[in-house]
Protein backbone atom coordinates (compact mmCIF):
# COMPACT_ATOMS: atom_id res chain seq x y z
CA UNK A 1 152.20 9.66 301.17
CA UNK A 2 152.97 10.65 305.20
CA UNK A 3 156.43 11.22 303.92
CA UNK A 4 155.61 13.73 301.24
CA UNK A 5 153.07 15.27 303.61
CA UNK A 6 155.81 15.48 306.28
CA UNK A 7 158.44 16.93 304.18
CA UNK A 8 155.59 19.59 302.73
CA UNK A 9 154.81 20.27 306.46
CA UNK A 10 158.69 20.70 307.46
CA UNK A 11 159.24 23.32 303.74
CA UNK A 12 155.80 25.11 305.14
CA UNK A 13 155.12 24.84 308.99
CA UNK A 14 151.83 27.05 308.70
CA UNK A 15 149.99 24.92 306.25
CA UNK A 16 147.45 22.28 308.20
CA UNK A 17 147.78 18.16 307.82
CA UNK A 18 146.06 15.89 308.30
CA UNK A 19 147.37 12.38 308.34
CA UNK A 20 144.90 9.66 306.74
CA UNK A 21 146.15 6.46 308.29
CA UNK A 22 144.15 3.99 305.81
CA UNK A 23 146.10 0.94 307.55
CA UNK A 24 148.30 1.11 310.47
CA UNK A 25 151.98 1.50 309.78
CA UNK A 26 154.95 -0.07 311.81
CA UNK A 27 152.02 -2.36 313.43
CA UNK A 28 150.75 -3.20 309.77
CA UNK A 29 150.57 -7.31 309.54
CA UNK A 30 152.10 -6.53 305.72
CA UNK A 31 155.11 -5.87 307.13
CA UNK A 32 155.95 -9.03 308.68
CA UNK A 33 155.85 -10.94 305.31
CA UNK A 34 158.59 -8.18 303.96
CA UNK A 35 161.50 -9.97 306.26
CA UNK A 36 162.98 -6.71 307.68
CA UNK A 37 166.31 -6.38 309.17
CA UNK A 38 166.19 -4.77 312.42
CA UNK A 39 167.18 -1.94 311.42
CA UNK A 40 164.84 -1.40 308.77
CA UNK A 41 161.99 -2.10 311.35
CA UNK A 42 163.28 0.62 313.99
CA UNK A 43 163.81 2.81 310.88
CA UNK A 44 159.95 2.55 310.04
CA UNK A 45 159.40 3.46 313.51
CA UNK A 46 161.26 6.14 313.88
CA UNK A 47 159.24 7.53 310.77
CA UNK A 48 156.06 6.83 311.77
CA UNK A 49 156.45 8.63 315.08
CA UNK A 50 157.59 11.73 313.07
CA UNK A 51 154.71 11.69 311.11
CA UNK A 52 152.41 10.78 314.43
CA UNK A 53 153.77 13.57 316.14
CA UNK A 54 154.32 16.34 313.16
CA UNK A 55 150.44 15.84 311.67
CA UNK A 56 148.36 19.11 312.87
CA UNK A 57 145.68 15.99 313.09
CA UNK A 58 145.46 11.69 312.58
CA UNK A 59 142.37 10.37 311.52
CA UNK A 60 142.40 6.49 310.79
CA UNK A 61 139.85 4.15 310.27
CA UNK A 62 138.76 1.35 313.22
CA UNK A 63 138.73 2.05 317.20
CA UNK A 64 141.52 -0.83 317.39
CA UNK A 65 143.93 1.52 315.11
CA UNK A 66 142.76 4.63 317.25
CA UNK A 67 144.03 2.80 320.46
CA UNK A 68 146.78 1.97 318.81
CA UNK A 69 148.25 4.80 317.32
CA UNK A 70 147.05 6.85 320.13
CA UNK A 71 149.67 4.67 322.45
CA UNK A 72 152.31 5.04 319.67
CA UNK A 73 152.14 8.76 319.77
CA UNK A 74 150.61 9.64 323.19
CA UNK A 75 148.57 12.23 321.33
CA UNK A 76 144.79 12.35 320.45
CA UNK A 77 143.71 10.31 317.08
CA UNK A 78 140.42 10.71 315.18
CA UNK A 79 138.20 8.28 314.12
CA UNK A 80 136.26 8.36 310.27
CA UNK A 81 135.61 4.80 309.49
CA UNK A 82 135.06 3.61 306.05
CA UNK A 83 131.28 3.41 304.41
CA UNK A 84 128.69 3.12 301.72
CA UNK A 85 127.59 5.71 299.22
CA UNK A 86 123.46 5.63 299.63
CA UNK A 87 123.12 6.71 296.21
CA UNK A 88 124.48 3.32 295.25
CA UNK A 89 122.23 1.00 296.85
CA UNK A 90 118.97 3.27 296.28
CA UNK A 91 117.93 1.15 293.42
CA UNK A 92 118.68 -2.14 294.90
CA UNK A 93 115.74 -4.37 294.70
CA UNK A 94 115.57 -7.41 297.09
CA UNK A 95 114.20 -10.54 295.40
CA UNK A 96 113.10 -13.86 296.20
CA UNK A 97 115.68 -16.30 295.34
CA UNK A 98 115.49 -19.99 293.58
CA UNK A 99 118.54 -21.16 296.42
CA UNK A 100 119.04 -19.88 299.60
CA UNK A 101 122.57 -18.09 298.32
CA UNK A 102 125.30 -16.94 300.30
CA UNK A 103 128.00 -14.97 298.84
CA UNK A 104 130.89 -13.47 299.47
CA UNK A 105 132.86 -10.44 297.60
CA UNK A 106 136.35 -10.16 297.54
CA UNK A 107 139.92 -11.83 298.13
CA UNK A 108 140.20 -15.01 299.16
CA UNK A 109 143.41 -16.12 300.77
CA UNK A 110 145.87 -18.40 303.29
CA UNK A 111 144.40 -15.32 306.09
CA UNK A 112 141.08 -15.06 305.10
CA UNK A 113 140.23 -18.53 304.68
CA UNK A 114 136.36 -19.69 304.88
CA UNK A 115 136.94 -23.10 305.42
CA UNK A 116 135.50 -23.40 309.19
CA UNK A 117 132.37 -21.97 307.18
CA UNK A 118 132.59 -24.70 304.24
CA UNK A 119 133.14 -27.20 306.86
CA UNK A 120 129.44 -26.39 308.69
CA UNK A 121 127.83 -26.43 305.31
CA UNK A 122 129.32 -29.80 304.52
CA UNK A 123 128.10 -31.12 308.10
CA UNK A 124 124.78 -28.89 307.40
CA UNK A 125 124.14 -30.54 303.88
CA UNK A 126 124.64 -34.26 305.03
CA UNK A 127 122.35 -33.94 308.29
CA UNK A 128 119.74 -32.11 305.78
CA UNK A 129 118.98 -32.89 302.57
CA UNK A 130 116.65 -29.85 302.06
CA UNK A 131 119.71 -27.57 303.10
CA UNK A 132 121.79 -29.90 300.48
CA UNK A 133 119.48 -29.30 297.73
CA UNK A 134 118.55 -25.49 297.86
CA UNK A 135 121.84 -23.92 299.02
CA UNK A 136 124.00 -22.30 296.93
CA UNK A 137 127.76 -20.64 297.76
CA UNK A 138 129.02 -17.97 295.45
CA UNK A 139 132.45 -16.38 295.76
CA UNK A 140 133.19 -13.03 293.88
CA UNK A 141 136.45 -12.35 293.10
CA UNK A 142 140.65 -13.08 293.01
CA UNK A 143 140.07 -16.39 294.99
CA UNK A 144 143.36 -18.49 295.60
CA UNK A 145 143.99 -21.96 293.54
CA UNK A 146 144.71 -23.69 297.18
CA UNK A 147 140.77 -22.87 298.07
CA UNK A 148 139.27 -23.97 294.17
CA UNK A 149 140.88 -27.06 294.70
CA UNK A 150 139.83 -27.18 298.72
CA UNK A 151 136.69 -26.84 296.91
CA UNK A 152 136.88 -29.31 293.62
CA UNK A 153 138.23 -32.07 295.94
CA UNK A 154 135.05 -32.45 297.90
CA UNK A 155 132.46 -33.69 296.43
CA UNK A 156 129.86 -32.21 298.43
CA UNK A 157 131.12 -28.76 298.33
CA UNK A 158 131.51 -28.75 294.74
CA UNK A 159 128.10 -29.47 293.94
CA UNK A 160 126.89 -26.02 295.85
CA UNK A 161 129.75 -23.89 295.40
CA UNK A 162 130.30 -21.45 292.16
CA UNK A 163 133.34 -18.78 291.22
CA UNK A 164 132.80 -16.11 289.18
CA UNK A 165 135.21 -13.52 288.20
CA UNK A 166 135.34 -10.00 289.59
CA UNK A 167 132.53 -7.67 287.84
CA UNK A 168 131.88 -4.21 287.57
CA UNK A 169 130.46 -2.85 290.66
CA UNK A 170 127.49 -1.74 288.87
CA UNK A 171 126.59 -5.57 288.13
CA UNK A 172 127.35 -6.73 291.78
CA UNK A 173 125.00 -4.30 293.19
CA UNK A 174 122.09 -5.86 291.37
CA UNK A 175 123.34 -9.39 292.81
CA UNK A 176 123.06 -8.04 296.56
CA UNK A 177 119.23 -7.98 295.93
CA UNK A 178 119.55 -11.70 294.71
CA UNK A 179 121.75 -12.89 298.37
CA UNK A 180 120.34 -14.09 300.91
CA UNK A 181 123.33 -14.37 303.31
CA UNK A 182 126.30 -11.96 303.13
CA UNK A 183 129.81 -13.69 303.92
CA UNK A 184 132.45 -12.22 305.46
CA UNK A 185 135.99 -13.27 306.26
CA UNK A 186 137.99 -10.89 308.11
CA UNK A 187 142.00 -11.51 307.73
CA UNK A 188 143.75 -13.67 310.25
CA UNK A 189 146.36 -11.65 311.60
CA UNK A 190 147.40 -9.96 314.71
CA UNK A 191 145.64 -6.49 313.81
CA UNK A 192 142.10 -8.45 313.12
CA UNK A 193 140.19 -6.75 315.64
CA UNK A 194 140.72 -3.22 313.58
CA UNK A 195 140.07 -4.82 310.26
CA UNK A 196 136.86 -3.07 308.97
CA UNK A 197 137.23 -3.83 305.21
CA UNK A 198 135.26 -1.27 303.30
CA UNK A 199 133.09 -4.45 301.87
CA UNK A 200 131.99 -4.70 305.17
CA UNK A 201 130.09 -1.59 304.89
CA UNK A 202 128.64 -2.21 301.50
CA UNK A 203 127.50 -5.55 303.32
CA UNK A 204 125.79 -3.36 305.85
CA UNK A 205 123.96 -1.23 302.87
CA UNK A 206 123.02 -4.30 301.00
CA UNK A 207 120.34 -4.80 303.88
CA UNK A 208 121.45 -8.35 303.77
CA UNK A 209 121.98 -10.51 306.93
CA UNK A 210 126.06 -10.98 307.37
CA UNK A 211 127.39 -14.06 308.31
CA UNK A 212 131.11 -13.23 309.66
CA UNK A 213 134.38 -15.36 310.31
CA UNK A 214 136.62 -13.11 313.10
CA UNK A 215 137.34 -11.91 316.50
CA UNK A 216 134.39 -11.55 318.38
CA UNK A 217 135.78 -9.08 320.59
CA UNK A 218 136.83 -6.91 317.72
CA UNK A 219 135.71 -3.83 315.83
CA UNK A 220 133.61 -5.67 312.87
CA UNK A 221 132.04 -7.35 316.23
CA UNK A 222 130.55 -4.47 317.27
CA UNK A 223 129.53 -2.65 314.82
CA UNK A 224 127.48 -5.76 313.81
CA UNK A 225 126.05 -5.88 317.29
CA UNK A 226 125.22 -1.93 317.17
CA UNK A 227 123.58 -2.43 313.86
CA UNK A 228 122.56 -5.91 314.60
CA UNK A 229 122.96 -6.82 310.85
CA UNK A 230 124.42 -10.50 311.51
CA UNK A 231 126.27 -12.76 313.46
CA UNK A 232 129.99 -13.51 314.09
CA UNK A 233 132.14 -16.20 315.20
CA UNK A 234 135.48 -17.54 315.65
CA UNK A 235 137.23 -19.56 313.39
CA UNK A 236 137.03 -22.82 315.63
CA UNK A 237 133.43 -22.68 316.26
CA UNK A 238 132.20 -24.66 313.50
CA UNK A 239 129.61 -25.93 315.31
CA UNK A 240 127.83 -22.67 316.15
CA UNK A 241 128.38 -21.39 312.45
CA UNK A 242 126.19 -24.75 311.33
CA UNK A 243 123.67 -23.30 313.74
CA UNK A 244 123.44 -20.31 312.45
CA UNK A 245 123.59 -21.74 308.74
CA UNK A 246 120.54 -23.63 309.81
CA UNK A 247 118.64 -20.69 311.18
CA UNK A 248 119.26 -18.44 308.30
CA UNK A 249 117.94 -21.16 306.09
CA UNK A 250 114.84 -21.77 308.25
CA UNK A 251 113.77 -18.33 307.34
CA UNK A 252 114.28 -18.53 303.62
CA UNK A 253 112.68 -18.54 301.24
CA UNK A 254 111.47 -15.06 302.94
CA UNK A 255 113.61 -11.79 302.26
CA UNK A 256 115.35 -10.89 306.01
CA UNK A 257 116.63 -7.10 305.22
CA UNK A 258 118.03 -6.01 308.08
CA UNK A 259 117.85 -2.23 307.01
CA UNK A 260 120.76 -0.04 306.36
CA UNK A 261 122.95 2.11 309.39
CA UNK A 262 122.96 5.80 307.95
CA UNK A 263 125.78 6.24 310.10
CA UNK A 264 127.97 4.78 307.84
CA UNK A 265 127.18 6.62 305.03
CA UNK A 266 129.58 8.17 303.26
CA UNK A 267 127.54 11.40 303.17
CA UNK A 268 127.09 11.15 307.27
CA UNK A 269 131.17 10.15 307.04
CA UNK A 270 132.08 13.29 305.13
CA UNK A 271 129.83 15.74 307.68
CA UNK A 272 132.49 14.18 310.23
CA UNK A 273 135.18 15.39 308.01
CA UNK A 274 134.15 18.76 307.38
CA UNK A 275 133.44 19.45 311.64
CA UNK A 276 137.19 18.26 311.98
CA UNK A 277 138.49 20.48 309.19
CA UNK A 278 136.58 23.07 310.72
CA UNK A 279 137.53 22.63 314.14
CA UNK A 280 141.43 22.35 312.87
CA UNK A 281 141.32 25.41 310.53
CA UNK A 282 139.89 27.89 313.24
């Protein structure tokens, strides 16, 4: 897509871009699974400081990737993260629920892995046999076999964990009135602290405490700490995610919504937009 907008740009020099980076590019973790020659790699470079330097204005979608591409191309980047359409989670009603249920939405895979979180719930469940008996772990979604059989193979964990299949997004808003505990797992790569899935936000709109595996210096980090929606933690600290487990189900069977950020709306998100196509257009 920056190629097409590129060559448009280089056929018409007075129309405006704007370049969209979604994901980084030549620093885009993807990339190092694809086995690139050398060349290849300087080639993508080379690109990608065309399109850096040609674009009448970048936008992309984390402060990490802003820093990032703004070193790459020594010129000024914008920043529109991703977020939640309001509209959406209007009719969301939060419920009391039978288990204390945590769930998590999305891919599950060798880099975003929630084992150090399964691990604290197994600990959690044979310290407590109240926690054991009430909790319930739902994952929605393309989930890997390696995990299921992580999963089947424990006897523990498969008595409180459940797969479903992915659903409509109509039906999986009515389930984040029915969660107690959001669950995030944020890739394990070298870009982590930009990775602000767009989940993430729906997480935030859901009202729902998060619970979140990732850097704790990075992006996700702080927008939980500005919003103060949940907690995050590194992979290796088990031992504070079982506190935090515990904690979370100390408070249930009451309803903790932790309110909704309205800037990360899509509607506050798109007022961003317009002031930048205004400001580039006159």
């Amino acid at each position: 897509m920056h190629l097409i907008g590129l060559e448009l740009k280089k056929k018409d020099p007075s129309l405006r871009w704007i370049a969209d980076f979604r994901d980084p590019w030549s620093e885009w973790d993807l990339l190092d699974t694809l086995s690139l020659t050398q060349w290849a790699r300087k080639r993508h470079q080379a690109l990608e400081k065309k399109v850096l330097t040609t674009a009448d204005e970048v936008i992309t979608i984390a402060p990490f990737h802003v820093t990032r591409l703004e070193a790459l191309s020594g010129r000024k980047v914008q920043l529109i993260t991703n977020g939640f359409d309001e509209d959406d989670f209007a009719g969301i009603v939060h419920k009391k629920t039978s288990r204390f249920t945590i769930r998590h939405v999305g891919v599950v895979d060798e880099l975003r892995d929630p084992r150090p979180v399964m691990e604290a719930v197994k600990s959690l469940c044979l310290e407590n046999p109240e926690f054991a008996n009430n909790v319930l772990i739902e994952f929605i979604g393309n989930v890997n076999s390696a995990f299921k059989n992580y999963v089947a193979g424990d006897e523990q964990l498969n008595k409180v964990t459940r797969f479903v299949d992915q659903m409509p997004h109509s039906e999986l808003l009515k389930l984040y009135g029915e969660t107690d505990l959001q669950l995030l797992v944020l890739a394990h790569t070298a870009i982590a602290p930009g990775n602000l899935p767009g989940k993430f936000f729906e997480y935030l709109a859901s009202g729902n405490p998060i619970l979140a595996i990732g850097p704790t210096e990075g992006d996700a980090a702080h927008v939980l700490k500005e919003t103060e929606a949940g907690k995050i933690f590194e992979r290796e600290s088990i031992e504070e995610i079982k506190i935090s487990l515990a904690e979370s189900f100390a408070k249930w069977p009451d309803k903790n919504s932790t309110g909704r950020s309205a800037i990360y709306s899509r509607s506050s998100l798109t007022h961003q937009l317009i002031e930048l196509l205004n400001d580039s257009f006159h």
